[in-house]
PDB file of N, CA and C in Angstrom:
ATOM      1  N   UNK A   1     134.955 104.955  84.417  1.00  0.00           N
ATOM      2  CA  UNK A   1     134.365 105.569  85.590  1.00  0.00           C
ATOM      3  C   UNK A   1     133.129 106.379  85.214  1.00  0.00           C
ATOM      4  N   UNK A   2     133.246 107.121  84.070  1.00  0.00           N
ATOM      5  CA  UNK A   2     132.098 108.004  83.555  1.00  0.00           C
ATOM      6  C   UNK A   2     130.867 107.091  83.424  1.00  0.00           C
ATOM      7  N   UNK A   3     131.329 105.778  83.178  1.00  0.00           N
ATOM      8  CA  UNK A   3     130.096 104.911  82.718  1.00  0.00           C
ATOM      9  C   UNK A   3     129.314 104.735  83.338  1.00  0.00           C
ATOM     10  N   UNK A   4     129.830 104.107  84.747  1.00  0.00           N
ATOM     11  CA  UNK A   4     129.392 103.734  85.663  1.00  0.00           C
ATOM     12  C   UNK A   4     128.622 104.571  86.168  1.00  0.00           C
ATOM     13  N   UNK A   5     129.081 106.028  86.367  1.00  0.00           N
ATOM     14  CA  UNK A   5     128.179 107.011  86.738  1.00  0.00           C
ATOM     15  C   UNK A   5     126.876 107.104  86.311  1.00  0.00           C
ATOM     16  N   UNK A   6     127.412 107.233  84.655  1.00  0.00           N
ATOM     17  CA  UNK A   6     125.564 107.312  83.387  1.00  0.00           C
ATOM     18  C   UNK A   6     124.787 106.228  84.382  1.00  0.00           C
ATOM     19  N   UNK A   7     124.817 104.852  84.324  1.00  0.00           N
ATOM     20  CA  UNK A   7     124.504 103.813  84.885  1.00  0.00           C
ATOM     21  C   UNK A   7     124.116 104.203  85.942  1.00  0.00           C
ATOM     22  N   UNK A   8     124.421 104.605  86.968  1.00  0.00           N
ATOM     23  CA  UNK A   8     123.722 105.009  88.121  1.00  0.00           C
ATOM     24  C   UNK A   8     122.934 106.101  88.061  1.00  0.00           C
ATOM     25  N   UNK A   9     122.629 106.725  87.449  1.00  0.00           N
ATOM     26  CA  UNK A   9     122.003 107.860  87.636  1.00  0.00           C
ATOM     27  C   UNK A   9     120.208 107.241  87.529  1.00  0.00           C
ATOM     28  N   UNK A  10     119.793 106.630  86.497  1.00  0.00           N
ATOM     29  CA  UNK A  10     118.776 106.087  86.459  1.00  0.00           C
ATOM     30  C   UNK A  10     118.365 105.233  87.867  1.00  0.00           C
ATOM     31  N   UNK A  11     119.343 104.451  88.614  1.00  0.00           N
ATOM     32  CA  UNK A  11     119.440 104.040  89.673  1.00  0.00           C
ATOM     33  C   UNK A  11     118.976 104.846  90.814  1.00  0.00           C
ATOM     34  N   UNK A  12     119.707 105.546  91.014  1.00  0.00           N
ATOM     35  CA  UNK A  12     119.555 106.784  91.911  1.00  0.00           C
ATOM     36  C   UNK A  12     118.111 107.132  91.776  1.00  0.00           C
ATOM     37  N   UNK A  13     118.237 107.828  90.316  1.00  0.00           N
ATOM     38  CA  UNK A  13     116.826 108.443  90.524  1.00  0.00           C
ATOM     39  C   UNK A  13     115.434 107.599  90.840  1.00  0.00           C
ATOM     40  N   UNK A  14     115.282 106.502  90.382  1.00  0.00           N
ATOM     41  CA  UNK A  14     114.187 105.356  90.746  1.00  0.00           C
ATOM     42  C   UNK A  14     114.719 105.433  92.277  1.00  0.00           C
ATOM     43  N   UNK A  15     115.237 105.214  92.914  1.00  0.00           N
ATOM     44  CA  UNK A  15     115.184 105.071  94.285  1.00  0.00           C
ATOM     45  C   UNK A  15     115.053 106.302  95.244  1.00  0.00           C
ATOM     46  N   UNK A  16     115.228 108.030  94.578  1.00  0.00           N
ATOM     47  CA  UNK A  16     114.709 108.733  95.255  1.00  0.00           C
ATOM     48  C   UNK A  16     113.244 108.778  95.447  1.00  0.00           C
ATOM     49  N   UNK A  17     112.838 108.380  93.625  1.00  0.00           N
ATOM     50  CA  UNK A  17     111.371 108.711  93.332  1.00  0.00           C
ATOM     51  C   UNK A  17     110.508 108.082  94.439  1.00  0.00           C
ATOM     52  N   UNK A  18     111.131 106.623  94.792  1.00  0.00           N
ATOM     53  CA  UNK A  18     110.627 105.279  95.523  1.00  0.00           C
ATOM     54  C   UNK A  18     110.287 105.968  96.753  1.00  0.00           C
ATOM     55  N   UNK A  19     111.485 106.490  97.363  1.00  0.00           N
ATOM     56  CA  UNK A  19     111.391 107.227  98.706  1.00  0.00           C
ATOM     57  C   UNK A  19     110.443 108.165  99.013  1.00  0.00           C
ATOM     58  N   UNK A  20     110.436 109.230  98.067  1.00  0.00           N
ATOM     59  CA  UNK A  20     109.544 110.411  97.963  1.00  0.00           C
ATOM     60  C   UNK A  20     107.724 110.147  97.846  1.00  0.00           C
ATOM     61  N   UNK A  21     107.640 108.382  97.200  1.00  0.00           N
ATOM     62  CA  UNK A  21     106.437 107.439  97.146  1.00  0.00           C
ATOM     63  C   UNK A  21     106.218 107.220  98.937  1.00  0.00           C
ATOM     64  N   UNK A  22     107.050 106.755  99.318  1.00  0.00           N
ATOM     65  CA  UNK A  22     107.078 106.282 100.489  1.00  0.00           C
ATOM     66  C   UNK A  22     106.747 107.268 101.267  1.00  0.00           C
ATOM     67  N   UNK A  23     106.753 108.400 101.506  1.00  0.00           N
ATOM     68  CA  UNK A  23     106.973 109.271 102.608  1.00  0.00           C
ATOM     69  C   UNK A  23     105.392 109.969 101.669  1.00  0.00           C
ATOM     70  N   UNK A  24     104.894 110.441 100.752  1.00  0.00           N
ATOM     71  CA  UNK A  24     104.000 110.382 100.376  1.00  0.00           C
ATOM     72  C   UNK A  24     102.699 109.581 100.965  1.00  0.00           C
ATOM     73  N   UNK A  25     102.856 108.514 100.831  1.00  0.00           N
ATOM     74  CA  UNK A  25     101.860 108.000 100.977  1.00  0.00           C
ATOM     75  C   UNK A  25     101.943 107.073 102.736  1.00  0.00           C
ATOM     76  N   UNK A  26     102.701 107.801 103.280  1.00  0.00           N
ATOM     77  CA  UNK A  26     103.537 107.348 105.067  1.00  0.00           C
ATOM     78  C   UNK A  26     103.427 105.614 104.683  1.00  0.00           C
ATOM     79  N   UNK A  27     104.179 104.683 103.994  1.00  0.00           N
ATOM     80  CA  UNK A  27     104.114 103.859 103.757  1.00  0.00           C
ATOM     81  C   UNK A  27     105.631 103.078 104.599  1.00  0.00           C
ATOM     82  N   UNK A  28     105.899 103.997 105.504  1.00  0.00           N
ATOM     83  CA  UNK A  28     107.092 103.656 106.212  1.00  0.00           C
ATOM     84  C   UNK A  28     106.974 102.689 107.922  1.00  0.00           C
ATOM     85  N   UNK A  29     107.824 102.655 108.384  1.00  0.00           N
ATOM     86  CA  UNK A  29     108.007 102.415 109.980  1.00  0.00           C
ATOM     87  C   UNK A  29     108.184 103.566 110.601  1.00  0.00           C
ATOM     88  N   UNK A  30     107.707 103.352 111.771  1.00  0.00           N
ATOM     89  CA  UNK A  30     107.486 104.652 112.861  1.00  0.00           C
ATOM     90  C   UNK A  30     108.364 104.425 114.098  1.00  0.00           C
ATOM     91  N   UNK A  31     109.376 104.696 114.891  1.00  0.00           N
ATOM     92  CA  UNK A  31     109.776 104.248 116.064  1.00  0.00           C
ATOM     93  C   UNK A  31     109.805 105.893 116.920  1.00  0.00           C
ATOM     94  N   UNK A  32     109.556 105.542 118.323  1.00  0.00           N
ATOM     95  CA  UNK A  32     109.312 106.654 118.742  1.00  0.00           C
ATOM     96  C   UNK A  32     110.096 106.401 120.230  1.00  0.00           C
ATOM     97  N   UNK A  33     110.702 107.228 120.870  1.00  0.00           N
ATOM     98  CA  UNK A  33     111.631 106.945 122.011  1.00  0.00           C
ATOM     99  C   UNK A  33     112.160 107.973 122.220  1.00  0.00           C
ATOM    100  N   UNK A  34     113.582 107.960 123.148  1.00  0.00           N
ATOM    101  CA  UNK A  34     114.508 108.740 123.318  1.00  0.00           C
ATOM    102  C   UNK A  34     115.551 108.372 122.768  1.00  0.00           C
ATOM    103  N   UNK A  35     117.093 109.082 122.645  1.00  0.00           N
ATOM    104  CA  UNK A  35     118.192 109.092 121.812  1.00  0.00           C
ATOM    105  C   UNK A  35     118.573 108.387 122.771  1.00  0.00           C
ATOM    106  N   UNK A  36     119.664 107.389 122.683  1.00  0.00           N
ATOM    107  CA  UNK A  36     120.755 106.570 123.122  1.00  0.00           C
ATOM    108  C   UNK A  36     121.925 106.309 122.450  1.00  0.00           C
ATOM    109  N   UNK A  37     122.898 106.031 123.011  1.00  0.00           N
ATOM    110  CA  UNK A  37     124.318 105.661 122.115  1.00  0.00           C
ATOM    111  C   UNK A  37     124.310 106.627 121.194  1.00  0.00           C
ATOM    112  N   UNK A  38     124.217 108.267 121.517  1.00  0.00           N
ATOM    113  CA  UNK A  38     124.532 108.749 120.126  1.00  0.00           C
ATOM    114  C   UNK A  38     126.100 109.198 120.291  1.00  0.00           C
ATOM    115  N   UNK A  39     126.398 108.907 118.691  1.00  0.00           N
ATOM    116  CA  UNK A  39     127.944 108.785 119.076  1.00  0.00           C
ATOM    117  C   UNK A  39     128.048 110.192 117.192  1.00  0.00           C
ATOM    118  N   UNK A  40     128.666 111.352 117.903  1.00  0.00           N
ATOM    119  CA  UNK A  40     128.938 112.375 116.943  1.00  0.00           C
ATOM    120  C   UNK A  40     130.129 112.226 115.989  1.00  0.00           C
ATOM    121  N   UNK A  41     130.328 112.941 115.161  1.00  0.00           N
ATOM    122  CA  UNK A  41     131.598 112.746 114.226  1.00  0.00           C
ATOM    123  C   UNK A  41     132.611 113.225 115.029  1.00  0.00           C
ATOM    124  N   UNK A  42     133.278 112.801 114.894  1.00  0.00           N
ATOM    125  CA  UNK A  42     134.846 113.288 114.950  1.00  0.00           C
ATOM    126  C   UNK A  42     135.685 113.654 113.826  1.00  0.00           C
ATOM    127  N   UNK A  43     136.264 114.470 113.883  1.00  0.00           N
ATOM    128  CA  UNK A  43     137.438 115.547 112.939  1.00  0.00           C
ATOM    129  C   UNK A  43     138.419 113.720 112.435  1.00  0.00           C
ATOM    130  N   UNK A  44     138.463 113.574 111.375  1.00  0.00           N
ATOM    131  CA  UNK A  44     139.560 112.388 111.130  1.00  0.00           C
ATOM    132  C   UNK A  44     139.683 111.265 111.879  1.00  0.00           C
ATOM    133  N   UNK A  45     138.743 110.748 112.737  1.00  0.00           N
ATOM    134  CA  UNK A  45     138.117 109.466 113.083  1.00  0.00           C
ATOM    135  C   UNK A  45     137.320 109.055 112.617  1.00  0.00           C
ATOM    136  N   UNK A  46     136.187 109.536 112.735  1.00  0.00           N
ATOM    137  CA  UNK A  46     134.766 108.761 112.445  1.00  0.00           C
ATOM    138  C   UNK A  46     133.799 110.333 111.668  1.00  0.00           C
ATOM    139  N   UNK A  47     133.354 110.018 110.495  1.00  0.00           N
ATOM    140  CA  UNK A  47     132.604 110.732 109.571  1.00  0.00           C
ATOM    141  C   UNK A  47     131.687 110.754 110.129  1.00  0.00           C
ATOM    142  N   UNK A  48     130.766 109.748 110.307  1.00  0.00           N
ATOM    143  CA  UNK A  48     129.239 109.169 110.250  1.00  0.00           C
ATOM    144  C   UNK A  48     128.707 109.435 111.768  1.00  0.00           C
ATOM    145  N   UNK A  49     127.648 109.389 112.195  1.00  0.00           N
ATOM    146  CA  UNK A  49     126.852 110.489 113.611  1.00  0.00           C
ATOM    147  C   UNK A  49     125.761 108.919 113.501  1.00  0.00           C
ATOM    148  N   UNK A  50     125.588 108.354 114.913  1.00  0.00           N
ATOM    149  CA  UNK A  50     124.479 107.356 115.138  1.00  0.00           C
ATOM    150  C   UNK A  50     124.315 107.570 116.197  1.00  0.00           C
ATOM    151  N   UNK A  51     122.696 107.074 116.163  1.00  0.00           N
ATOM    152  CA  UNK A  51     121.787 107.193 117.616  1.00  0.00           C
ATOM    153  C   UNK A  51     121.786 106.055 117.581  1.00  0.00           C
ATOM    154  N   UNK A  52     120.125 105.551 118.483  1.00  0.00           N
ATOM    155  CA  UNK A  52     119.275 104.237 118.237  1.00  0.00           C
ATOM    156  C   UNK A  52     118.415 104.749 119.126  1.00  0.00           C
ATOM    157  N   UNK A  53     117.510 104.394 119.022  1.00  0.00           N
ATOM    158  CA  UNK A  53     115.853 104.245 119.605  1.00  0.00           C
ATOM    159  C   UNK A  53     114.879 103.566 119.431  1.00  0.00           C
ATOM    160  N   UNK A  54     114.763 102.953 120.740  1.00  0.00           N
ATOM    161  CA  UNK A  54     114.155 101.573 121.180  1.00  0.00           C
ATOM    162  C   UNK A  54     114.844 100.382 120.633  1.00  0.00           C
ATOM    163  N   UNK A  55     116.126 100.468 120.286  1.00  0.00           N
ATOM    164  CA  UNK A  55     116.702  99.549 119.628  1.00  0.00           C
ATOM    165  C   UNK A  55     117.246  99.428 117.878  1.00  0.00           C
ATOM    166  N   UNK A  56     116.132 100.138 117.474  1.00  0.00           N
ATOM    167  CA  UNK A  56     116.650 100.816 116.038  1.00  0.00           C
ATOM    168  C   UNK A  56     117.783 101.749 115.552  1.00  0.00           C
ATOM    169  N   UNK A  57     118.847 101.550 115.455  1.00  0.00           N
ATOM    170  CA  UNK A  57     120.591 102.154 114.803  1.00  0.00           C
ATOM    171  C   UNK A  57     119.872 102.608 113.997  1.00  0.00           C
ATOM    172  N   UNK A  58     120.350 104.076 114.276  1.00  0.00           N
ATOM    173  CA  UNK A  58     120.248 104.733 112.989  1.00  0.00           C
ATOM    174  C   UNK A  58     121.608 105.548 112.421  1.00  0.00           C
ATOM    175  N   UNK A  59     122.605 105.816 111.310  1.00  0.00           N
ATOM    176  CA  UNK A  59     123.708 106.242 111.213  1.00  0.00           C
ATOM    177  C   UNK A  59     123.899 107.182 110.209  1.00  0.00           C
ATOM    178  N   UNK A  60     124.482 108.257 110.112  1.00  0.00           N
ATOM    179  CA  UNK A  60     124.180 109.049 108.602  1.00  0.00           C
ATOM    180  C   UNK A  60     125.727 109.688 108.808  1.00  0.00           C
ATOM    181  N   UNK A  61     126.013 110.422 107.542  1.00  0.00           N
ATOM    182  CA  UNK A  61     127.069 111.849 107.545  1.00  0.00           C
ATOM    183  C   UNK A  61     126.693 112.532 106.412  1.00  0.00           C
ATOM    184  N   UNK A  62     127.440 113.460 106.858  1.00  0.00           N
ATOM    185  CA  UNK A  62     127.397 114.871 106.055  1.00  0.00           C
ATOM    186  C   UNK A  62     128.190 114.684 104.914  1.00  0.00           C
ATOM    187  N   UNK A  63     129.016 113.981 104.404  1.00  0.00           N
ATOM    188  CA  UNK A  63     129.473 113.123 103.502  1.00  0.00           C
ATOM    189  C   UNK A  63     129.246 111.774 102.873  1.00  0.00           C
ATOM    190  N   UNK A  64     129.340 111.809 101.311  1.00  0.00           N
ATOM    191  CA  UNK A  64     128.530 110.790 100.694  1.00  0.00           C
ATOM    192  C   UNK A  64     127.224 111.434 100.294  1.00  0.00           C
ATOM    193  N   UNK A  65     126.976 110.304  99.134  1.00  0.00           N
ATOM    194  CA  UNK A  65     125.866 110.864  98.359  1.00  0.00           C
ATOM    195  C   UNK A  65     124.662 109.335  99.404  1.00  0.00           C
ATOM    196  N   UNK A  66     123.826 110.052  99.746  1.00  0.00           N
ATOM    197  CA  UNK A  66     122.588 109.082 100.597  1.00  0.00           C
ATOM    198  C   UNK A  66     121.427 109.551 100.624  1.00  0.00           C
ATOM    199  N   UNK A  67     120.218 108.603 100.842  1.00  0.00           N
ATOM    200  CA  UNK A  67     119.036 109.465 100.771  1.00  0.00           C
ATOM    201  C   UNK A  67     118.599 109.372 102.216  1.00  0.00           C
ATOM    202  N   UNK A  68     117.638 110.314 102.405  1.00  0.00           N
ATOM    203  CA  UNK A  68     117.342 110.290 103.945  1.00  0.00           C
ATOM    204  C   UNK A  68     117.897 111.502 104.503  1.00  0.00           C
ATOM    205  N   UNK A  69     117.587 111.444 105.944  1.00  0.00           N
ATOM    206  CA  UNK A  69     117.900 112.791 106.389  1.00  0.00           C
ATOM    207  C   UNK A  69     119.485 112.536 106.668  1.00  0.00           C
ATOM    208  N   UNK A  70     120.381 113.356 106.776  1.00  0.00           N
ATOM    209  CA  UNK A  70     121.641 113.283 107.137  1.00  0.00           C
ATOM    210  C   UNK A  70     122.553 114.347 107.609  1.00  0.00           C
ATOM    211  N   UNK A  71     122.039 115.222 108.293  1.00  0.00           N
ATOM    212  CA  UNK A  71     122.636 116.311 109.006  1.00  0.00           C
ATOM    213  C   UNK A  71     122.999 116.203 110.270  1.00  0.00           C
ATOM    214  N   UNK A  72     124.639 116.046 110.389  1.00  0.00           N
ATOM    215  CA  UNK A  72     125.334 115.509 111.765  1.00  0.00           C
ATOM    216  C   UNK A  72     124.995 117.217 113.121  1.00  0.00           C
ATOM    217  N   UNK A  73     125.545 116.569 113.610  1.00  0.00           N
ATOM    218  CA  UNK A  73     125.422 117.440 114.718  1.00  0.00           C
ATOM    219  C   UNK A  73     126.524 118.582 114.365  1.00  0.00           C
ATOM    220  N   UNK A  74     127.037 118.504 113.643  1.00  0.00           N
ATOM    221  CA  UNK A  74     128.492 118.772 113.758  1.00  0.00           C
ATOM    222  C   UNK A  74     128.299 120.329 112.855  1.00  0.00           C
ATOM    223  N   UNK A  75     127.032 119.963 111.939  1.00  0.00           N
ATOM    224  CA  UNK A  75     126.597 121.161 111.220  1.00  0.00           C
ATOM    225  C   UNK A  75     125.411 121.221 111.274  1.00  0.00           C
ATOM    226  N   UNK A  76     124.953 121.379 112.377  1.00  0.00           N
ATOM    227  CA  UNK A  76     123.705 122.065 113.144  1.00  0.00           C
ATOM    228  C   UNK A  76     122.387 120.681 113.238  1.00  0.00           C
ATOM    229  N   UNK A  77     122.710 119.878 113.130  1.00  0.00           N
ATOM    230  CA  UNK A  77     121.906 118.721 113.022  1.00  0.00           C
ATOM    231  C   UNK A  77     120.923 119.144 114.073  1.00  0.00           C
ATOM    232  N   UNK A  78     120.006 118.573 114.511  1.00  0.00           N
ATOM    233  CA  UNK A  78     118.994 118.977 115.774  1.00  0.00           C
ATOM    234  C   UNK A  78     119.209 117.710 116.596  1.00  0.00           C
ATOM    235  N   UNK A  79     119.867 116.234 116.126  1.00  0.00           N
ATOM    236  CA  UNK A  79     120.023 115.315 116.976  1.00  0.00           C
ATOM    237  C   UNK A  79     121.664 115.792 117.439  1.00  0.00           C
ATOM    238  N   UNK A  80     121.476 116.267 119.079  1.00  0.00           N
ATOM    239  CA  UNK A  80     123.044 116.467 119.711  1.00  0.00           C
ATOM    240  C   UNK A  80     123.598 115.680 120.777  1.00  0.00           C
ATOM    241  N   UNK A  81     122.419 114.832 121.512  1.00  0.00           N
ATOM    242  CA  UNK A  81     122.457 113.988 122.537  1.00  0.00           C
ATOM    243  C   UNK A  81     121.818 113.311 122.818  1.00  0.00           C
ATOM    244  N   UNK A  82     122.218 111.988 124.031  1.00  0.00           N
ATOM    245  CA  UNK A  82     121.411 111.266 124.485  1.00  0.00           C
ATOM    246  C   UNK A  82     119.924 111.765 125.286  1.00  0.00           C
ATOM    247  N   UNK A  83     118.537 111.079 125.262  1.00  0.00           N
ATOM    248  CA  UNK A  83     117.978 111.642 125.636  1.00  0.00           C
ATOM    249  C   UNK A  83     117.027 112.681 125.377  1.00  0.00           C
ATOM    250  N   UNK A  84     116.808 112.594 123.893  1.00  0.00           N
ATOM    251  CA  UNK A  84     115.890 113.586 123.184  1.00  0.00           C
ATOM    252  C   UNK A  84     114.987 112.760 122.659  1.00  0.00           C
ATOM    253  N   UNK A  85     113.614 113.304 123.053  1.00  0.00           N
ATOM    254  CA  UNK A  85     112.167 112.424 122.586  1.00  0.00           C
ATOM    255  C   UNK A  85     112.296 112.640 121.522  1.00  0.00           C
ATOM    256  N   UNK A  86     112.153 111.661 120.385  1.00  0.00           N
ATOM    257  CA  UNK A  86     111.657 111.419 118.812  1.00  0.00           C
ATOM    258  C   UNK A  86     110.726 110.486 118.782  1.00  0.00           C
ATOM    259  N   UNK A  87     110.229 110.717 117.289  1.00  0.00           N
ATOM    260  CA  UNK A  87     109.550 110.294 116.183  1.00  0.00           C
ATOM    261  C   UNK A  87     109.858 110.084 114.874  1.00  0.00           C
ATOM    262  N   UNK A  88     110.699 108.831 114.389  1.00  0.00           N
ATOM    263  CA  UNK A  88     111.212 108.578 113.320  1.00  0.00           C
ATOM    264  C   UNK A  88     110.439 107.845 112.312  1.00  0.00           C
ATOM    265  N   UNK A  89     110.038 108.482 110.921  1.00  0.00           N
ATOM    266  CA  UNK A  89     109.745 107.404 110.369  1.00  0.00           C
ATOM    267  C   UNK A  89     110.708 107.219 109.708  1.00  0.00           C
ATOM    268  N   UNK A  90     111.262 105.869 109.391  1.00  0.00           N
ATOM    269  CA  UNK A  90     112.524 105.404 108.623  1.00  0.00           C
ATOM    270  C   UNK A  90     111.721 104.218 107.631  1.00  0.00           C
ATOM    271  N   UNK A  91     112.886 103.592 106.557  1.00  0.00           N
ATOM    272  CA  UNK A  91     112.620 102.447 105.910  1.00  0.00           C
ATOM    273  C   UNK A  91     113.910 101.963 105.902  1.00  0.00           C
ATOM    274  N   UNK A  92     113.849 100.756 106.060  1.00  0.00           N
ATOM    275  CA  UNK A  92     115.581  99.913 105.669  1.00  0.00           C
ATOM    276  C   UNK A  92     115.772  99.640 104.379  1.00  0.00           C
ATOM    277  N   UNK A  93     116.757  99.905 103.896  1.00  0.00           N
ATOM    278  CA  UNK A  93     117.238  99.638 102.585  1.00  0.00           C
ATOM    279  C   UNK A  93     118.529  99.180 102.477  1.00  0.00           C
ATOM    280  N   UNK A  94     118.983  98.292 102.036  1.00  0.00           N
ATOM    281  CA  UNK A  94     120.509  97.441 101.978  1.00  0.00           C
ATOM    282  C   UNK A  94     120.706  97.475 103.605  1.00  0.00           C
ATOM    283  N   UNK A  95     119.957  96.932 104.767  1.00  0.00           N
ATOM    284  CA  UNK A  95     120.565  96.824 105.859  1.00  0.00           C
ATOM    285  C   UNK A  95     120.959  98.454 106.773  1.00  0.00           C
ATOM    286  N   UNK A  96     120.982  99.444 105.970  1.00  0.00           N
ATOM    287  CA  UNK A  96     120.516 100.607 106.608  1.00  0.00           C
ATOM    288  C   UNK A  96     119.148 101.646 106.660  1.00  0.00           C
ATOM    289  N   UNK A  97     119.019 101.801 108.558  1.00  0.00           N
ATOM    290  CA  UNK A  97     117.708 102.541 108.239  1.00  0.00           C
ATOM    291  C   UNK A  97     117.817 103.722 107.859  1.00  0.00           C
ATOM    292  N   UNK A  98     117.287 104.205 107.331  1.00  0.00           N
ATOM    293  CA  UNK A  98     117.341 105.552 106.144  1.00  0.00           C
ATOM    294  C   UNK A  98     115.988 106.532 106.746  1.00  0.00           C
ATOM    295  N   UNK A  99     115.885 107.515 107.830  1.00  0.00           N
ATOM    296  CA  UNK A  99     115.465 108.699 108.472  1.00  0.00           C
ATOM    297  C   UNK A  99     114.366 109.271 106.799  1.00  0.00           C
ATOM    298  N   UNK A 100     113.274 108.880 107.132  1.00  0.00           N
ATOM    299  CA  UNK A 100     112.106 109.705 106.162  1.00  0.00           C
ATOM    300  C   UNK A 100     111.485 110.918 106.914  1.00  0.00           C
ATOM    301  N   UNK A 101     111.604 110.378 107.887  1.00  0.00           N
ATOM    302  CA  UNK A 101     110.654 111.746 108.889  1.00  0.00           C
ATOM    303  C   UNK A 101     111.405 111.633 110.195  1.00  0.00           C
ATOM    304  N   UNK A 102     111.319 113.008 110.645  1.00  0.00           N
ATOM    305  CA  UNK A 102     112.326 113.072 111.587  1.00  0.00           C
ATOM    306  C   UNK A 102     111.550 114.567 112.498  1.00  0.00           C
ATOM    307  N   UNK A 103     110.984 113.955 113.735  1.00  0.00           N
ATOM    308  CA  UNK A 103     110.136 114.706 115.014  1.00  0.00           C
ATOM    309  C   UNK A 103     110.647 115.026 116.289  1.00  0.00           C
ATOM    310  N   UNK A 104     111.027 116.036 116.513  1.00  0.00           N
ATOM    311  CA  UNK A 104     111.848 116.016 118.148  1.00  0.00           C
ATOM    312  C   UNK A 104     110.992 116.917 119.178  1.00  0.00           C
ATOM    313  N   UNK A 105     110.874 116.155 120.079  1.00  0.00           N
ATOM    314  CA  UNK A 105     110.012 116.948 121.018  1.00  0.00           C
ATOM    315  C   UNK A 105     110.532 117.943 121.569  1.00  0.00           C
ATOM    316  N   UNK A 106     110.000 119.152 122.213  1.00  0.00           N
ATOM    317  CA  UNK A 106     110.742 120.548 122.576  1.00  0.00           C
ATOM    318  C   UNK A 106     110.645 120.524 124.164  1.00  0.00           C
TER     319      UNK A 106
END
């Protein structure tokens, strides 16, 4: 198990660096809308907090190691409901979009 860890760590870190490239140089996707389908954690159901806007799922938790933004509602997140103007820049990576920039209108 320890191994595997050593092994990832180089992993990890090339793919924060990648990210931190990305958002650097705004080399991302932009989607801009209102919140829909946002569906919050639940206590021993469901961990993970998703919106979508304009069609783009987006899903995160406060648990697990992930890159991107990931602060549920549940511990003060600023996404709490349907219906809030954003500005996301995200990138997909393994089939999830991963929150680089994150804009909410007041």
């Amino acid at each position: 198990m320890l191994i595997v860890f050593i092994i990832n760590i180089p992993k990890q870190y090339s793919k924060v660096q990648s990210l931190k490239e990305m958002i650097e140089n705004k080399s991302y996707s932009i989607v801009e809308g209102v919140t829909v389908d946002f569906l919050p954690p639940v206590e021993g159901l469901r961990y993970n907090e998703s919106f979508a806007v304009n069609g783009i799922k987006f899903e995160y938790s406060d648990y697990g190691i992930i890159e991107g933004f990931h602060k549920t509602s549940k511990n003060n997140g600023p996404i709490h409901q349907n219906g809030q103007q954003v500005r996301i820049g995200y990138t997909t990576i393994d089939n999830e979009n991963l929150i680089l920039r994150l804009e909410i209108a007041k």
